[in-house]
N, C-alpha and C. Protein backbone atom coordinates (compact mmCIF):
# COMPACT_ATOMS: atom_id res chain seq x y z
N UNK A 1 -128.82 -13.95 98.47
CA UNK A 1 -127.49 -13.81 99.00
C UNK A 1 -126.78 -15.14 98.76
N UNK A 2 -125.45 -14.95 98.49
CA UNK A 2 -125.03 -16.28 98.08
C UNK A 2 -123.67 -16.44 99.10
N UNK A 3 -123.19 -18.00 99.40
CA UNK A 3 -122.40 -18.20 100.46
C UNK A 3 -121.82 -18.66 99.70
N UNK A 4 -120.13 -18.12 99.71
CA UNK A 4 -119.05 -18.98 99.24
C UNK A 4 -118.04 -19.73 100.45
N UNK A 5 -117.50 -20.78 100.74
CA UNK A 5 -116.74 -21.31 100.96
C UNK A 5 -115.07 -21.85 100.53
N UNK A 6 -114.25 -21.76 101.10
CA UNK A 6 -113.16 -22.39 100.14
C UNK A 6 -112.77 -23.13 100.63
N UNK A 7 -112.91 -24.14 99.74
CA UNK A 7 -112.07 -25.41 100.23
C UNK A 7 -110.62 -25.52 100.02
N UNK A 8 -109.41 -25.59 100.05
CA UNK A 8 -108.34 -25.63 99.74
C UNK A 8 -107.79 -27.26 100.30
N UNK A 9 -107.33 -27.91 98.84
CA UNK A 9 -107.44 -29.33 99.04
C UNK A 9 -106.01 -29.32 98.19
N UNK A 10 -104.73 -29.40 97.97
CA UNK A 10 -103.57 -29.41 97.31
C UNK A 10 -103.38 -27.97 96.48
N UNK A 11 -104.06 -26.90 96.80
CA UNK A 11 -103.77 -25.86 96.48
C UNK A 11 -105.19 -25.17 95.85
N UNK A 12 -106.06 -25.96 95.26
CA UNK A 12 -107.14 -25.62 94.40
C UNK A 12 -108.00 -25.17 95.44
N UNK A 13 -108.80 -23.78 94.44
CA UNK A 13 -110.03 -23.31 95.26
C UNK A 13 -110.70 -24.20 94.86
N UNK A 14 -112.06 -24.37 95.68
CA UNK A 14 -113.47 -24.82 94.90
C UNK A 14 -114.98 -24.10 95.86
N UNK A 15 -115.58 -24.19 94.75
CA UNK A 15 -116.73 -23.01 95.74
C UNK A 15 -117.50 -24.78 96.05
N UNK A 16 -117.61 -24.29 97.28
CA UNK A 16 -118.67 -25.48 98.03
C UNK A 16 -119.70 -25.28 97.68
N UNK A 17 -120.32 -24.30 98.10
CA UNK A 17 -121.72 -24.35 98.60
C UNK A 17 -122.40 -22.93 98.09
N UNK A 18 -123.24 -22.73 97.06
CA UNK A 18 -124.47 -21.42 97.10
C UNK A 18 -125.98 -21.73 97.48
N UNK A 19 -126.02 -21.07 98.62
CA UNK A 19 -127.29 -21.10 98.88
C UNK A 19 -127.89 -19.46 98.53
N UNK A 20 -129.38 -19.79 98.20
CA UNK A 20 -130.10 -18.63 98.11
C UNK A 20 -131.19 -18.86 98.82
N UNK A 21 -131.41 -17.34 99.21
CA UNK A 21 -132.49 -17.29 100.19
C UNK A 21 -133.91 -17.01 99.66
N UNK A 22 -134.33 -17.73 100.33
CA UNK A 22 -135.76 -17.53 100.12
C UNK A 22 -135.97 -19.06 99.49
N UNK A 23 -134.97 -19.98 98.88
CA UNK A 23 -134.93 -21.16 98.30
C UNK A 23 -136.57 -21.72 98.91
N UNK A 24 -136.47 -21.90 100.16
CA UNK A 24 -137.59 -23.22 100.92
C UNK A 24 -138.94 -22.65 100.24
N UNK A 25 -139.06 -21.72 100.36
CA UNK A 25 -140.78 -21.59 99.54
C UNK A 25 -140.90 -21.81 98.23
N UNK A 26 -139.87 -21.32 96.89
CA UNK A 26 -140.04 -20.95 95.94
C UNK A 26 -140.44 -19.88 95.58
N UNK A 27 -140.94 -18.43 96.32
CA UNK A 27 -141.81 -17.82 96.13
C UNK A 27 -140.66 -16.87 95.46
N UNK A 28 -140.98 -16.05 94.66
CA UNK A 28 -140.37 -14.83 94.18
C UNK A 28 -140.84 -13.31 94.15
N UNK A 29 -141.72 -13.56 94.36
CA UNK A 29 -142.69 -12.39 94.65
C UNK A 29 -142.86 -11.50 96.02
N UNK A 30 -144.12 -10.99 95.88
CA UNK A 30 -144.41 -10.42 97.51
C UNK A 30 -145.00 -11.43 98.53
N UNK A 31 -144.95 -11.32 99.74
CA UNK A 31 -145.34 -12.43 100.59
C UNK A 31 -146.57 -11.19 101.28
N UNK A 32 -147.44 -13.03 101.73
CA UNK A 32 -148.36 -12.15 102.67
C UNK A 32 -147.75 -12.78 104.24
N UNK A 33 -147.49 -11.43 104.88
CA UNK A 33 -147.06 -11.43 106.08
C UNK A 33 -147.55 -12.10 106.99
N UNK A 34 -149.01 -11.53 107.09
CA UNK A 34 -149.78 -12.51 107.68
C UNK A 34 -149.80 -13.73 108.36
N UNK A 35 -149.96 -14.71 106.99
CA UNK A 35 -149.79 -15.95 107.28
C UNK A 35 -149.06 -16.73 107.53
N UNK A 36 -149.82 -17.56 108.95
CA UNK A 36 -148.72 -17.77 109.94
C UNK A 36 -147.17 -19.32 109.08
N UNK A 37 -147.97 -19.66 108.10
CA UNK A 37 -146.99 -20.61 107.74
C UNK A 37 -145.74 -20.28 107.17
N UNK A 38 -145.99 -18.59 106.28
CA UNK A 38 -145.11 -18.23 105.92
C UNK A 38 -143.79 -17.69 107.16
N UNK A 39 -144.49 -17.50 108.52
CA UNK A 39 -143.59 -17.02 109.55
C UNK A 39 -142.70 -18.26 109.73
N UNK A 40 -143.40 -19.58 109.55
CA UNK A 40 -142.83 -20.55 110.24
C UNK A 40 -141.89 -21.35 109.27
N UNK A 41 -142.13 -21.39 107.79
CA UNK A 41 -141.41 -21.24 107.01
C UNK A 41 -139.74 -20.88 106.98
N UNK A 42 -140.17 -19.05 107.03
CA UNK A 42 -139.13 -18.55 107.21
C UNK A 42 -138.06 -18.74 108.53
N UNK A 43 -138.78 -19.17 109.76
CA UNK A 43 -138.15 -19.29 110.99
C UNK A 43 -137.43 -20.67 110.66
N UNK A 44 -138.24 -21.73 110.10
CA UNK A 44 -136.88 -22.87 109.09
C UNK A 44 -136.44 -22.52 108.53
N UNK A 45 -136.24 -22.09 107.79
CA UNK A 45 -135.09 -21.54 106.60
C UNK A 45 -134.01 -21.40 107.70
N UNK A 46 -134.38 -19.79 108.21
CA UNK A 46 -133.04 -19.17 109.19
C UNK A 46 -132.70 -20.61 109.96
N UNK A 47 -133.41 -21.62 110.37
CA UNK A 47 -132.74 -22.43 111.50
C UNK A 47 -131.94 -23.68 110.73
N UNK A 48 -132.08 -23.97 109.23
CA UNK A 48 -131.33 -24.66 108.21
C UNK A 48 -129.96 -23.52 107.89
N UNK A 49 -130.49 -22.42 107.68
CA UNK A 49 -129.61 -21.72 107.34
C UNK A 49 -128.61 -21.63 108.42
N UNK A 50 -128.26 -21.22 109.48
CA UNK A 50 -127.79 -21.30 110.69
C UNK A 50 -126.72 -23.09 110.77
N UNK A 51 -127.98 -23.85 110.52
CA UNK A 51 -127.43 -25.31 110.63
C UNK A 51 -126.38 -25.71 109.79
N UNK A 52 -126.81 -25.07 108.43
CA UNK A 52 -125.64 -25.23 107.12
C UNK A 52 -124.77 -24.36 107.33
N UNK A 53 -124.46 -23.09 107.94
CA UNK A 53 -123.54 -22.31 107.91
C UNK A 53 -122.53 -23.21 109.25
N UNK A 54 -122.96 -23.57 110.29
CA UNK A 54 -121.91 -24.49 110.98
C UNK A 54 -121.55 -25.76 110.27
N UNK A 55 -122.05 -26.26 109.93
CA UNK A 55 -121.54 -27.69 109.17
C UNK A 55 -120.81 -27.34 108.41
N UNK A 56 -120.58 -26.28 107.36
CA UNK A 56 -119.66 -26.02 106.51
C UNK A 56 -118.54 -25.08 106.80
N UNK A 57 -118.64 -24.80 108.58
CA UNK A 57 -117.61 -24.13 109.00
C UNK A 57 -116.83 -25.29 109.73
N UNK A 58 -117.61 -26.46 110.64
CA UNK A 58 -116.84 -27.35 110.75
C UNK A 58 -116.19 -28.09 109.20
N UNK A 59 -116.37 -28.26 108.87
CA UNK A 59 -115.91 -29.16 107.51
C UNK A 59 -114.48 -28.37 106.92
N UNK A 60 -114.89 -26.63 107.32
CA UNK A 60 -113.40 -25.56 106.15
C UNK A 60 -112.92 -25.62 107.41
N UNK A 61 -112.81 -26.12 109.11
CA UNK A 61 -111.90 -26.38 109.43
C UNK A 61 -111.21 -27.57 109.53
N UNK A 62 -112.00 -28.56 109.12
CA UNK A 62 -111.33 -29.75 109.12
C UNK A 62 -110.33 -29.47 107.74
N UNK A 63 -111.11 -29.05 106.69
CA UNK A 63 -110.55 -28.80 105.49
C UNK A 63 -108.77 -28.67 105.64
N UNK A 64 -109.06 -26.92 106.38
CA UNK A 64 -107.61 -26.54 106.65
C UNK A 64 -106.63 -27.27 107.59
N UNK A 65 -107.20 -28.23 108.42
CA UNK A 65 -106.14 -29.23 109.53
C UNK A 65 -105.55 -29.79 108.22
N UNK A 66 -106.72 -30.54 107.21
CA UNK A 66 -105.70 -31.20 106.21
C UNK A 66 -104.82 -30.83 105.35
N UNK A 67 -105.36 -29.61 104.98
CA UNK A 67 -103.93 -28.90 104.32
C UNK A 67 -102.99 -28.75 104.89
N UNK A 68 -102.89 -28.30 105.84
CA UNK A 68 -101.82 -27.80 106.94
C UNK A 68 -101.04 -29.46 107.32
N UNK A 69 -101.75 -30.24 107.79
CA UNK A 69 -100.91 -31.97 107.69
C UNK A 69 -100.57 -32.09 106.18
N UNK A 70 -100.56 -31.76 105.03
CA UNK A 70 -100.42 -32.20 104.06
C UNK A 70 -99.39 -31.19 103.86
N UNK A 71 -99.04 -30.27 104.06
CA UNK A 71 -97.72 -29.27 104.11
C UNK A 71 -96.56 -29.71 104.66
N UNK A 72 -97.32 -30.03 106.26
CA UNK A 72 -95.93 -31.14 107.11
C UNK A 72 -95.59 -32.32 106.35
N UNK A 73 -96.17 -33.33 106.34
CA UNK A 73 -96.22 -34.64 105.51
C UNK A 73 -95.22 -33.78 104.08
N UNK A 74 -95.28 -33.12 103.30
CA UNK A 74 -94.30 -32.86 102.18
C UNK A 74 -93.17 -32.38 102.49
N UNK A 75 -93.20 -31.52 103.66
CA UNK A 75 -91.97 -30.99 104.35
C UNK A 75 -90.90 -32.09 104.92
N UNK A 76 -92.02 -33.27 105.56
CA UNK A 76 -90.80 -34.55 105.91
C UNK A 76 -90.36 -35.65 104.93
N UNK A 77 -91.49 -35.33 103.78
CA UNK A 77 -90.61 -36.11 102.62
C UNK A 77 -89.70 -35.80 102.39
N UNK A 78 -90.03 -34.43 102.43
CA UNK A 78 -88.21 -33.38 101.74
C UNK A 78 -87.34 -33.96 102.31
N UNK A 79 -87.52 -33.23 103.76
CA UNK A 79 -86.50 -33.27 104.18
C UNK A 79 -85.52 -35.05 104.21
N UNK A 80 -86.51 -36.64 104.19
CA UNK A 80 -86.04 -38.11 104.09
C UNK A 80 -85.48 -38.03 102.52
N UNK A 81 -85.97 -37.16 101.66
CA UNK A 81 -85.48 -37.16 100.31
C UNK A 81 -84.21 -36.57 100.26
N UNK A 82 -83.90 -35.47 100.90
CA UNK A 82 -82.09 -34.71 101.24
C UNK A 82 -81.51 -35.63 101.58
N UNK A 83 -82.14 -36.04 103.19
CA UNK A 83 -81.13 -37.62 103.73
C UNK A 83 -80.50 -38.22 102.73
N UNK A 84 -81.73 -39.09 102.13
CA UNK A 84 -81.33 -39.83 101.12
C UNK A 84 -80.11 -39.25 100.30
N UNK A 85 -80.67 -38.23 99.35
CA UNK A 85 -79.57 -37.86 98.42
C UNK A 85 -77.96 -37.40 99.08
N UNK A 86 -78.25 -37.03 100.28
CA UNK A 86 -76.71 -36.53 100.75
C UNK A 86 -76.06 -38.08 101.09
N UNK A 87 -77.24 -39.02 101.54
CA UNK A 87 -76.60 -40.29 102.04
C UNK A 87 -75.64 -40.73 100.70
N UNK A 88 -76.32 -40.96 99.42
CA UNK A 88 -75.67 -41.03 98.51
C UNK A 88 -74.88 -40.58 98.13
N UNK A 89 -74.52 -38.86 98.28
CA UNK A 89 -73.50 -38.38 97.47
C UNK A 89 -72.56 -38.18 98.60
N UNK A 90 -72.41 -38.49 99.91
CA UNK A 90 -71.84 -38.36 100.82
C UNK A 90 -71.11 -39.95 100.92
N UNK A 91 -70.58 -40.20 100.06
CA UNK A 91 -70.08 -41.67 99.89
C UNK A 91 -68.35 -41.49 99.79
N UNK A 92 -67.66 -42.75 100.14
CA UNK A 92 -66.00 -42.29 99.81
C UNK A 92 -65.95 -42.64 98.29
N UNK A 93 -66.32 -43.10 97.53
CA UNK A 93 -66.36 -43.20 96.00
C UNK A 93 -66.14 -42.14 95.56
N UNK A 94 -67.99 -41.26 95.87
CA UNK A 94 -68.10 -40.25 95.24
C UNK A 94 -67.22 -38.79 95.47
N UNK A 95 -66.71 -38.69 97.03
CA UNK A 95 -65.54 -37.94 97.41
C UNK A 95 -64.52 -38.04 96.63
N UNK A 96 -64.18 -39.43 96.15
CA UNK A 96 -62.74 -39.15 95.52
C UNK A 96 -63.50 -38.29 93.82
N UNK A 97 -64.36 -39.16 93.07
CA UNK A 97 -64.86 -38.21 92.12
C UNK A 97 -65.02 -36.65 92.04
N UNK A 98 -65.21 -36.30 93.31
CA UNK A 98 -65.28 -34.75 93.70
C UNK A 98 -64.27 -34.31 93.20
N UNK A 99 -63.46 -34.72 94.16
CA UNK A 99 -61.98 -34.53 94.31
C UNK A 99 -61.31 -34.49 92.58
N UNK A 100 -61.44 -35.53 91.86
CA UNK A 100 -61.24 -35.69 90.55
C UNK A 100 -61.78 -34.74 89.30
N UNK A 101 -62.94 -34.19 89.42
CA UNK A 101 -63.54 -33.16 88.98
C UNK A 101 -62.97 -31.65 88.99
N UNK A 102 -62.40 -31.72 90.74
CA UNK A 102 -62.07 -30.36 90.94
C UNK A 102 -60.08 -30.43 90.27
N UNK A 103 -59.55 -31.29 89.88
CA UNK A 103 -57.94 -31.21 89.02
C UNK A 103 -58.55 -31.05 87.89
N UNK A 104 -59.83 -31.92 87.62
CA UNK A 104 -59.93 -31.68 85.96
C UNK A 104 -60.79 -30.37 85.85
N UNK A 105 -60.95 -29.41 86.83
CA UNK A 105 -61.13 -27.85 86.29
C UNK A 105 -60.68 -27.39 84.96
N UNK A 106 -60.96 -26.68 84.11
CA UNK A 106 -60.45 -26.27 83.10
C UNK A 106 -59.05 -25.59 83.85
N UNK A 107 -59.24 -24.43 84.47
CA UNK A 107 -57.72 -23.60 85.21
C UNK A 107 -57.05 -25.11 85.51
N UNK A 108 -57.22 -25.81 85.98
CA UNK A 108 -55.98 -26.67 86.53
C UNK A 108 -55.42 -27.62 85.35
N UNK A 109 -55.70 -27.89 84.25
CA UNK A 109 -55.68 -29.30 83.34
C UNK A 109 -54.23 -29.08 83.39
N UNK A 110 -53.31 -30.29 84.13
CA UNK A 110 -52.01 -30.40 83.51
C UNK A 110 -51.00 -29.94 84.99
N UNK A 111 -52.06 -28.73 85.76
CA UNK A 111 -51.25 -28.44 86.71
C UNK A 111 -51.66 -28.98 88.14
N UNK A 112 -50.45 -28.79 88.96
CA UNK A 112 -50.52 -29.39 90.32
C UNK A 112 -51.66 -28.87 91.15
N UNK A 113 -52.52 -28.86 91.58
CA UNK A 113 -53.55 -28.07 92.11
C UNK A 113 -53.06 -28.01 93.65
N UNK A 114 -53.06 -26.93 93.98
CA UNK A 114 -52.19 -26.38 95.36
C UNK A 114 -53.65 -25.69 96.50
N UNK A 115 -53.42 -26.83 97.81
CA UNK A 115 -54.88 -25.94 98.46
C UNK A 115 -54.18 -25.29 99.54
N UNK A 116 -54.92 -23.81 99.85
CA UNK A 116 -54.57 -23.15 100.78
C UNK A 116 -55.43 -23.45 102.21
N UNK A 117 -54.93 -23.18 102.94
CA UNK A 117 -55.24 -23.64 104.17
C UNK A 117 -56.14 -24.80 104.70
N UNK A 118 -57.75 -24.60 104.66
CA UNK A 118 -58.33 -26.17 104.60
C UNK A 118 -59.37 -26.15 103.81
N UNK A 119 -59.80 -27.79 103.84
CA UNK A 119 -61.10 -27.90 102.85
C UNK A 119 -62.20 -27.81 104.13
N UNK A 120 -63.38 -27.06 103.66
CA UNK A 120 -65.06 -27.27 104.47
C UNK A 120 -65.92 -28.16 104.01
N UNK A 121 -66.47 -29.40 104.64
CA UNK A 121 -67.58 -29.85 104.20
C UNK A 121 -68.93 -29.67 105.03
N UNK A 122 -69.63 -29.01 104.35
CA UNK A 122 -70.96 -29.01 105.06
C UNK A 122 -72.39 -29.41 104.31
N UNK A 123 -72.77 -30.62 105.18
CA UNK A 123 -73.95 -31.64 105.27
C UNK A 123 -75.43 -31.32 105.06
N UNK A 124 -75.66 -29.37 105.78
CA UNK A 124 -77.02 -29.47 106.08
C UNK A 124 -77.60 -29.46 104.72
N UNK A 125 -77.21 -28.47 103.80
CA UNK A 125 -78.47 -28.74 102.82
C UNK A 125 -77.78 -29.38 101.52
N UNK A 126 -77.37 -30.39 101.77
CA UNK A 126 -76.68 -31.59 100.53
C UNK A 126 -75.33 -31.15 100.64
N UNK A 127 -74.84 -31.61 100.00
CA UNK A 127 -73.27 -31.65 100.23
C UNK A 127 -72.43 -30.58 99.47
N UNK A 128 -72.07 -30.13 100.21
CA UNK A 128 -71.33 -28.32 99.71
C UNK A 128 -69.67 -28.56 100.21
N UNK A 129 -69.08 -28.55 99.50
CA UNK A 129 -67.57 -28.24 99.75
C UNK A 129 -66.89 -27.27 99.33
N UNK A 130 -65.80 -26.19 100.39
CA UNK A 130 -65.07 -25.14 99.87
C UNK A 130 -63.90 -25.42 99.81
N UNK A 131 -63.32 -25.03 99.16
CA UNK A 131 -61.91 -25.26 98.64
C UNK A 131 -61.06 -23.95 98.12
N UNK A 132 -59.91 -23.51 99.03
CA UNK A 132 -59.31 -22.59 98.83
C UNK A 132 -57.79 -22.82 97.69
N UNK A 133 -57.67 -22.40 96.54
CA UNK A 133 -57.06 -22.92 95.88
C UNK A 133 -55.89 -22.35 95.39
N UNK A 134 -54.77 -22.09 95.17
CA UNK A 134 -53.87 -21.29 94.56
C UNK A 134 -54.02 -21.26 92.89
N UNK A 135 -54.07 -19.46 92.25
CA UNK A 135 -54.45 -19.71 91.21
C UNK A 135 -52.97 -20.16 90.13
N UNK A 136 -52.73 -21.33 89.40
CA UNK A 136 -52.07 -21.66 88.77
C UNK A 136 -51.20 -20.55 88.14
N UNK A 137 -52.09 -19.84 87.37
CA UNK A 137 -51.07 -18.98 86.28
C UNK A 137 -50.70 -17.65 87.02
N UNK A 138 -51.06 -16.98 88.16
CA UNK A 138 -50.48 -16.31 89.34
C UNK A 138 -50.62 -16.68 90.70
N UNK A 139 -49.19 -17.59 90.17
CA UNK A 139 -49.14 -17.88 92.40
C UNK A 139 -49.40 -17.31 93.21
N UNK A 140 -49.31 -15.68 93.49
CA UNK A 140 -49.59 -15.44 94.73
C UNK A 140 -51.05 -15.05 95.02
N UNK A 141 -52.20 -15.19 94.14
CA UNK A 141 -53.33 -15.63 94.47
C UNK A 141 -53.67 -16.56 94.78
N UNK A 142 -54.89 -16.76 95.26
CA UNK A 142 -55.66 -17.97 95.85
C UNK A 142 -57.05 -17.48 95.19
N UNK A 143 -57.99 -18.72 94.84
CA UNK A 143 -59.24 -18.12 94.67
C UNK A 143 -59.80 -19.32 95.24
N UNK A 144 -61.56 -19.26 95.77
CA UNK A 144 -62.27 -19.99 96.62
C UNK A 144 -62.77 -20.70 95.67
N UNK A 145 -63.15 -21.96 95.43
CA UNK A 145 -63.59 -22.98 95.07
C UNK A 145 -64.66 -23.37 95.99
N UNK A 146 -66.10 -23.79 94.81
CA UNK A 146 -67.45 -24.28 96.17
C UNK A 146 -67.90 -25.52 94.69
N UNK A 147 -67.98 -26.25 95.79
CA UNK A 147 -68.83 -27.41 95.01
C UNK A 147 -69.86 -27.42 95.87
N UNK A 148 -71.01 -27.32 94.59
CA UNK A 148 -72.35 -27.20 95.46
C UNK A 148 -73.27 -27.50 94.04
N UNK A 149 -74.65 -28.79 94.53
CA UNK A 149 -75.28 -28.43 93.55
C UNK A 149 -74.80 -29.85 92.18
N UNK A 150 -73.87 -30.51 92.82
CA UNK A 150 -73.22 -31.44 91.67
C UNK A 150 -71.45 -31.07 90.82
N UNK A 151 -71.63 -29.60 91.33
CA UNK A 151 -70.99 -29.16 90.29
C UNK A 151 -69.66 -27.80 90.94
N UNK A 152 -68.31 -28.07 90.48
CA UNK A 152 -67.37 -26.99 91.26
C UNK A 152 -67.67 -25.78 90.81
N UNK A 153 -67.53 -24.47 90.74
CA UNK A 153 -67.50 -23.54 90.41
C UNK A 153 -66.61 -22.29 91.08
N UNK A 154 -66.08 -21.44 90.32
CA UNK A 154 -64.63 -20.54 91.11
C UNK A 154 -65.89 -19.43 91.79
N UNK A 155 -65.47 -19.27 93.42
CA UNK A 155 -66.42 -18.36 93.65
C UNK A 155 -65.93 -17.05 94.36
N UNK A 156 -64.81 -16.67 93.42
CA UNK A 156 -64.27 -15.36 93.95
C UNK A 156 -62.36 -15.68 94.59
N UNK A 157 -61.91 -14.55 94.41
CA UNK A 157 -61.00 -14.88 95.28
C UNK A 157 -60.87 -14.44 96.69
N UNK A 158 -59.83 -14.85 97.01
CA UNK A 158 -59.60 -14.75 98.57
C UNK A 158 -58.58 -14.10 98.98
N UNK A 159 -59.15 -13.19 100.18
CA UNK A 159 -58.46 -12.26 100.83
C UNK A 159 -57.05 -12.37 101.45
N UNK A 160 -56.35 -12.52 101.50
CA UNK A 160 -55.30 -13.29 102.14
C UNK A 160 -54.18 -12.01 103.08
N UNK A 161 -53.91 -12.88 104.37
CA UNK A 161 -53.06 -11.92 105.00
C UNK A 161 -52.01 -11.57 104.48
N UNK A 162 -51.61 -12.31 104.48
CA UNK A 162 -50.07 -12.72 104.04
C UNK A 162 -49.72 -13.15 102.54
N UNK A 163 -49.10 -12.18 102.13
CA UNK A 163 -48.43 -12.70 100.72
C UNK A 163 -47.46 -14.14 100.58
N UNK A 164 -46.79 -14.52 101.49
CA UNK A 164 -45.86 -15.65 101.50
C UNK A 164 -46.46 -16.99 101.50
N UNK A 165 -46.85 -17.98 100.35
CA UNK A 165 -48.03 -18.67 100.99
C UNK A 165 -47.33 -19.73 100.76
N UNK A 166 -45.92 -20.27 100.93
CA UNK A 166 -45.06 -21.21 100.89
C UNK A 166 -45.41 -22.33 101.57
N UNK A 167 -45.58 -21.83 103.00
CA UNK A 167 -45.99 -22.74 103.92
C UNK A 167 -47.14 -23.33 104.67
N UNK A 168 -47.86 -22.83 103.76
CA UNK A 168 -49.50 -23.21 104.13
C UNK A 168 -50.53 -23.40 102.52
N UNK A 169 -49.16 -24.23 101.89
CA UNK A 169 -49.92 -24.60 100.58
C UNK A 169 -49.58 -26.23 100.38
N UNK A 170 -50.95 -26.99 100.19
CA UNK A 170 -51.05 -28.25 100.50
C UNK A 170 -51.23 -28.80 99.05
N UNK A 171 -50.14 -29.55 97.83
CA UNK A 171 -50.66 -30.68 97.09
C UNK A 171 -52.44 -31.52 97.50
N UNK A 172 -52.91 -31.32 96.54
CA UNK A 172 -54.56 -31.93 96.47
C UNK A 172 -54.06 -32.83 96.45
N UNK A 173 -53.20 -33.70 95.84
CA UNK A 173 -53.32 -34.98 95.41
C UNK A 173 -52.11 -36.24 96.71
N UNK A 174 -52.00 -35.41 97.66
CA UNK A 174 -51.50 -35.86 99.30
C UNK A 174 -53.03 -35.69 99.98
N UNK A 175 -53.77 -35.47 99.63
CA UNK A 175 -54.98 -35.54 100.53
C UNK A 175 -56.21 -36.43 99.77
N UNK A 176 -56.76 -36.69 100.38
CA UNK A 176 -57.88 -37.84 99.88
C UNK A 176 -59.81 -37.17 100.71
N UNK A 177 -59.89 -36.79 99.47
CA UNK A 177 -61.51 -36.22 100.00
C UNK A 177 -62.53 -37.02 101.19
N UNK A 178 -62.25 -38.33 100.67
CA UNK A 178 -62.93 -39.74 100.95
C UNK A 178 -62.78 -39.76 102.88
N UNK A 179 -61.42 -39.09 102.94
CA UNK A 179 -61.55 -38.98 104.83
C UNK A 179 -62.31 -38.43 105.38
N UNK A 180 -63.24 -37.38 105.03
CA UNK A 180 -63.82 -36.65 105.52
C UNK A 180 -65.35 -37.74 105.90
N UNK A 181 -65.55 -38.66 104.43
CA UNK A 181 -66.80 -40.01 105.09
C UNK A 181 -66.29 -40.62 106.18
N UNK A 182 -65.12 -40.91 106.27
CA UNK A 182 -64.38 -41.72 107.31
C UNK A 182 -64.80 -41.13 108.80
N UNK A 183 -64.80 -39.99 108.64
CA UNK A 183 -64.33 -39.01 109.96
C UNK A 183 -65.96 -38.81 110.40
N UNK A 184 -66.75 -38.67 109.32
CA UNK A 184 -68.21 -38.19 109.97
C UNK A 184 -68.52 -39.64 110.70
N UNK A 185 -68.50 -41.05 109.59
CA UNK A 185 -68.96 -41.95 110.22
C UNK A 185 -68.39 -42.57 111.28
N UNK A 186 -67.35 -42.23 112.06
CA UNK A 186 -66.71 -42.13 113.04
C UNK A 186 -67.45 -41.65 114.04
N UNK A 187 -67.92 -40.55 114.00
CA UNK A 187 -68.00 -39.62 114.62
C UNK A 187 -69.49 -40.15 115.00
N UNK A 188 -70.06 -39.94 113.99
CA UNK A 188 -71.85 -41.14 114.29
C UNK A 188 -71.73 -42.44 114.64
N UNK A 189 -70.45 -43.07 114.59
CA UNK A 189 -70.77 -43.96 115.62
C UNK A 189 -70.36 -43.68 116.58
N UNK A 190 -69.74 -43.01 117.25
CA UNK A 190 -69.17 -42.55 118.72
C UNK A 190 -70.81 -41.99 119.36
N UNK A 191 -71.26 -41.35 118.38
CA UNK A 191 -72.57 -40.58 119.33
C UNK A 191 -73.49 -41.15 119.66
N UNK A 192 -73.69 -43.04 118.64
CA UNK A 192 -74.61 -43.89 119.00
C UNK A 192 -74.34 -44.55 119.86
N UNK A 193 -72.79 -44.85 120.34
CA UNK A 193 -72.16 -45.60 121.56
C UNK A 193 -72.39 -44.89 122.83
N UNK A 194 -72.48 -43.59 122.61
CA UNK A 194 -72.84 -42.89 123.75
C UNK A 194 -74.02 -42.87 124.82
């Protein structure tokens, strides 16, 4: 009979351990029952056997604590590695670049880029901005704008109540992306003063 184990150490199986029975004598044959050494023999075996089957059940649970810490441990890299990268791209530099990217759209080259109602920035999983936009070559659309990922992309248009959008259409270039760093780090320091 053979015992497999799995170790799971960064994803890889590996077989631990085959034992076969009957190993401690060598014998392959018929036994004589009888004799009492062969009883006592076998009563070691089973009490090694027994002994090795816990040792290698403590060990595949230690095994799995470490995988399982080694899952967390990558999960909080991630997550100090997002920090990081949003810390970086969450900069007033790189806001105004945003910002600069989204006039030099192909639809906009040349034209005034007109935003409808407001811009969204949201932090949790890297830096995502929506942008509701009036479409240039038919005014009385709007289509949604998402920068996400590095990169703007048109992501549909938008539903709009009201056809008249005279008064709730904002010049991009009267607004400055870069406030929005202003306003968070504001805001984190008010919560550390607290």
């Amino acid at each position: 009979m053979i015992y497999r184990i799995k170790l799971i150490n960064h994803g890889i199986l590996f077989i631990l351990v085959s034992l076969l029975l009957f190993a401690c004598t060598g014998q392959t044959g018929s036994r004589n029952r009888a004799n009492p050494k062969d009883t006592t023999d076998y009563s070691n075996h089973e009490r090694n056997k027994a002994e090795l089957e816990k040792l290698l059940a403590q060990d595949n649970e230690r095994l799995e604590a470490r995988f399982f810490e080694d899952i967390e441990t990558a999960q909080e890299l991630k997550k100090l590695e997002n920090e990081n990268l949003l810390q970086q791209a969450f900069t007033e530099e790189n806001l105004r670049k945003i910002q600069q990217e989204l006039q030099d759209y192909p639809q906009f080259k040349g034209e005034s880029v007109m935003l409808y109602g407001s811009l969204h920035f949201f932090l949790s999983d890297g830096l995502r901005i929506i942008a509701e936009v009036q479409d240039p070559g038919i005014p009385k659309n709007v289509d949604k704008y998402e920068y996400r990922d590095g990169k703007w992309m048109q992501n549909g248009p938008v539903k709009l109540r009201d056809a008249n959008l005279n008064g709730e259409l904002i010049p991009m270039n009267k607004i400055d992306f870069a406030l929005a760093h202003k306003v968070v780090k504001h805001a984190e320091d008010k919560t550390r003063d607290a």
